[in-house]
C-alpha atoms as a PDB file:
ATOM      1  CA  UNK A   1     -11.223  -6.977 -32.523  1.00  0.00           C
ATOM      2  CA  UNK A   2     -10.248  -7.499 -36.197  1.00  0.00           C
ATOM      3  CA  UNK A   3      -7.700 -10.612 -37.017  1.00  0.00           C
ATOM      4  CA  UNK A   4      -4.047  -9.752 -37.015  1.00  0.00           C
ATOM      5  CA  UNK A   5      -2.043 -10.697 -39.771  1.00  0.00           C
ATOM      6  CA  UNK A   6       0.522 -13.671 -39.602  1.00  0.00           C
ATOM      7  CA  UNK A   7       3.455 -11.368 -40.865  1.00  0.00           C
ATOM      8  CA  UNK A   8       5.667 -10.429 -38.027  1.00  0.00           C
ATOM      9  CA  UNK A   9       7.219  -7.816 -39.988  1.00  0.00           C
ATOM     10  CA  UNK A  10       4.094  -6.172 -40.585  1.00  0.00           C
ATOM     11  CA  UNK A  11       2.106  -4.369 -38.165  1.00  0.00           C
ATOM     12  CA  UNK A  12      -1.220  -3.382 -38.507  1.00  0.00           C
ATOM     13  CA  UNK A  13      -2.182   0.088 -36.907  1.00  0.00           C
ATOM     14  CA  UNK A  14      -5.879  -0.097 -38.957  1.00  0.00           C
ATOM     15  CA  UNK A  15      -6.612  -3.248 -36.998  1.00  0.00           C
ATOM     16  CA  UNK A  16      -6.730  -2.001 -33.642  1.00  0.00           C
ATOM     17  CA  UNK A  17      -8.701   0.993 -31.872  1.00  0.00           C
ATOM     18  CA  UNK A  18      -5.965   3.873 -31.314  1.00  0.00           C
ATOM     19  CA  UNK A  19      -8.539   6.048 -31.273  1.00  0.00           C
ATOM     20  CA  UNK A  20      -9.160   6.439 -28.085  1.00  0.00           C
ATOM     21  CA  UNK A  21      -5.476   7.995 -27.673  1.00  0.00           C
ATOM     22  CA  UNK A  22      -6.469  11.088 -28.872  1.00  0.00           C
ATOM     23  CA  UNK A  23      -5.057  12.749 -25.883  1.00  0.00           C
ATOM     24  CA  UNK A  24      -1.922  11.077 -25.675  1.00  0.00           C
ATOM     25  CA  UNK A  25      -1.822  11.935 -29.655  1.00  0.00           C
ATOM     26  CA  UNK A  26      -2.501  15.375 -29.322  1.00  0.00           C
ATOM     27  CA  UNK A  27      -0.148  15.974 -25.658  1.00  0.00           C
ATOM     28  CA  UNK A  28       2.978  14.260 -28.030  1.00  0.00           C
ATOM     29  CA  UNK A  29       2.899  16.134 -30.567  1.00  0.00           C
ATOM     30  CA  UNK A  30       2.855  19.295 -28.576  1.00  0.00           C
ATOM     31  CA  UNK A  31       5.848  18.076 -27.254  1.00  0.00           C
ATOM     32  CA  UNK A  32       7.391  17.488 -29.896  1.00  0.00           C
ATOM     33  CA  UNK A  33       6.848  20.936 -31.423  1.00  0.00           C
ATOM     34  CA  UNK A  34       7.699  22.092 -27.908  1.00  0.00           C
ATOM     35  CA  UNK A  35      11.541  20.446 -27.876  1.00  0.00           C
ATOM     36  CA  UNK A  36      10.522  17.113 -26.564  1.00  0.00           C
ATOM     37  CA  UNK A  37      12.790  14.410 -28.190  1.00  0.00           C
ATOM     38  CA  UNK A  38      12.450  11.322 -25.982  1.00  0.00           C
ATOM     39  CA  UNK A  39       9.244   9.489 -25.561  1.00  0.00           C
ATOM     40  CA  UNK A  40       8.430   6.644 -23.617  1.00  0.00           C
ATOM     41  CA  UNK A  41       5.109   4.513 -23.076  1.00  0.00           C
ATOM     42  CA  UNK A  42       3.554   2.299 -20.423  1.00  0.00           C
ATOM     43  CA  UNK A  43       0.853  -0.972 -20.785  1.00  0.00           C
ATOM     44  CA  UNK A  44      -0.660  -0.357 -17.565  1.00  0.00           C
ATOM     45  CA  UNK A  45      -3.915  -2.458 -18.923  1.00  0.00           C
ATOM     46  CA  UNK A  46      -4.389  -4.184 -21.825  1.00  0.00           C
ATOM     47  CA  UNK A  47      -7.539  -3.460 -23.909  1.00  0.00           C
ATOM     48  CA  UNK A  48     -10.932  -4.774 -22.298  1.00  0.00           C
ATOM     49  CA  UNK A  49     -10.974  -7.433 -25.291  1.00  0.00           C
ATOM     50  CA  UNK A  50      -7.592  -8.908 -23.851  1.00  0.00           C
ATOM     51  CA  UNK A  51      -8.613  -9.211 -20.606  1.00  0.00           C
ATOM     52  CA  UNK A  52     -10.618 -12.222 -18.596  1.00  0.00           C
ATOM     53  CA  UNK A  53     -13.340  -9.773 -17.252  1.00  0.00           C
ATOM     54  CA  UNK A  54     -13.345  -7.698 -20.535  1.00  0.00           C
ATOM     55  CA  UNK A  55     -12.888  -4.337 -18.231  1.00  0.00           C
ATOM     56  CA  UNK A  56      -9.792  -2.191 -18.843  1.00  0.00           C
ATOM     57  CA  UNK A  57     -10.406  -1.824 -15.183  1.00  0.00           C
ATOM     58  CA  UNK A  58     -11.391  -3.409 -11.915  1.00  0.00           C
ATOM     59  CA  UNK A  59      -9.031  -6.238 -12.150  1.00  0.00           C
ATOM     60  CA  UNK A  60      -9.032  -9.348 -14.344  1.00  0.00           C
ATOM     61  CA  UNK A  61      -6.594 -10.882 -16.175  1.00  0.00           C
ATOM     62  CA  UNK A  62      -4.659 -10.815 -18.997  1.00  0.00           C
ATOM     63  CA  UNK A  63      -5.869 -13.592 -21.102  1.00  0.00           C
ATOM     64  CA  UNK A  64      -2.805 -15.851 -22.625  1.00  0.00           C
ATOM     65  CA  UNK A  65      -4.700 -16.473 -26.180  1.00  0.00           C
ATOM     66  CA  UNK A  66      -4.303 -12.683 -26.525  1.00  0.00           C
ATOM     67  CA  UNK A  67      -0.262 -12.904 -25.726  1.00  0.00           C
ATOM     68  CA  UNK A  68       0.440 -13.027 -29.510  1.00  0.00           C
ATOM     69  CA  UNK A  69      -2.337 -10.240 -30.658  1.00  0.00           C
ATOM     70  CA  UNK A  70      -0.721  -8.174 -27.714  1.00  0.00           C
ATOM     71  CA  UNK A  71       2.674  -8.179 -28.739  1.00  0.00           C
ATOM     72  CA  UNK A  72       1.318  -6.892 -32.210  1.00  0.00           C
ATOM     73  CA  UNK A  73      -1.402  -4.608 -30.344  1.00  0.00           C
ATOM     74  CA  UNK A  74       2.079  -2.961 -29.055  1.00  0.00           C
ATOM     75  CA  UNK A  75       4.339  -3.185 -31.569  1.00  0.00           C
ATOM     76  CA  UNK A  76       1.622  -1.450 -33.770  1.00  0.00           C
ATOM     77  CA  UNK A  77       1.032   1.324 -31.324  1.00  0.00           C
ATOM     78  CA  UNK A  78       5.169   1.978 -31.111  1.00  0.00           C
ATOM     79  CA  UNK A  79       5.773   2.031 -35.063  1.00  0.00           C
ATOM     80  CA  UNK A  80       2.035   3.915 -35.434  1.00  0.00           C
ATOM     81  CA  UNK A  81       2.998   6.872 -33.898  1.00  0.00           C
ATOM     82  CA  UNK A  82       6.295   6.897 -35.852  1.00  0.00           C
ATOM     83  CA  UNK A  83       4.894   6.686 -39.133  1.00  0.00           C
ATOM     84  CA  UNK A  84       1.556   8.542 -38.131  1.00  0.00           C
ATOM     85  CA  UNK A  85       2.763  11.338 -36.308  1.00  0.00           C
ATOM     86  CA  UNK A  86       6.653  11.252 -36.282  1.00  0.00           C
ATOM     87  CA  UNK A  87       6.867  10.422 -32.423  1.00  0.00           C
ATOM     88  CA  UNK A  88       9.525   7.965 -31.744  1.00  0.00           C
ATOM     89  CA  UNK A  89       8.619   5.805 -28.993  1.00  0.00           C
ATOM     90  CA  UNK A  90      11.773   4.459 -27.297  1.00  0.00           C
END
């Protein structure tokens, strides 16, 4: 995981691994194009670096020294799709 910048009004989408999402990506934009106009999104795990067995699976815990990098980790996926791919997360 790269360091997060201090700036709460900045969010950094380059400093964590979206790329994984390529589905998701790819499945909202079709939407979109398809007359979709509401999106909405779910944590159902945090990333495998936030957690206490380092698995996005098989249990663990969400680790509370990553509670500030997650807020950002979320924030940055919500206003990355906007400004990446015009879906408006909300």
């Amino acid at each position: 995981m790269e360091s997060v910048n201090d700036d709460l009004n900045n969010f950094s989408w380059e400093a964590f691994n979206f790329t994984i999402d390529q589905d998701q990506i790819w499945n909202a934009i079709e939407a979109k194009r398809r007359g979709v106009t509401k999106f909405i999104a779910s944590v159902w795990s945090p990333p495998a670096w936030m957690k206490s067995n380092n698995q996005e699976t098989n249990d663990g815990y969400f680790l509370p020294e990553t509670y500030e990098k997650s807020a950002e980790w979320i924030f940055a996926y919500i206003i990355g799709y906007k400004e990446h791919y015009n879906i408006d997360i909300g």
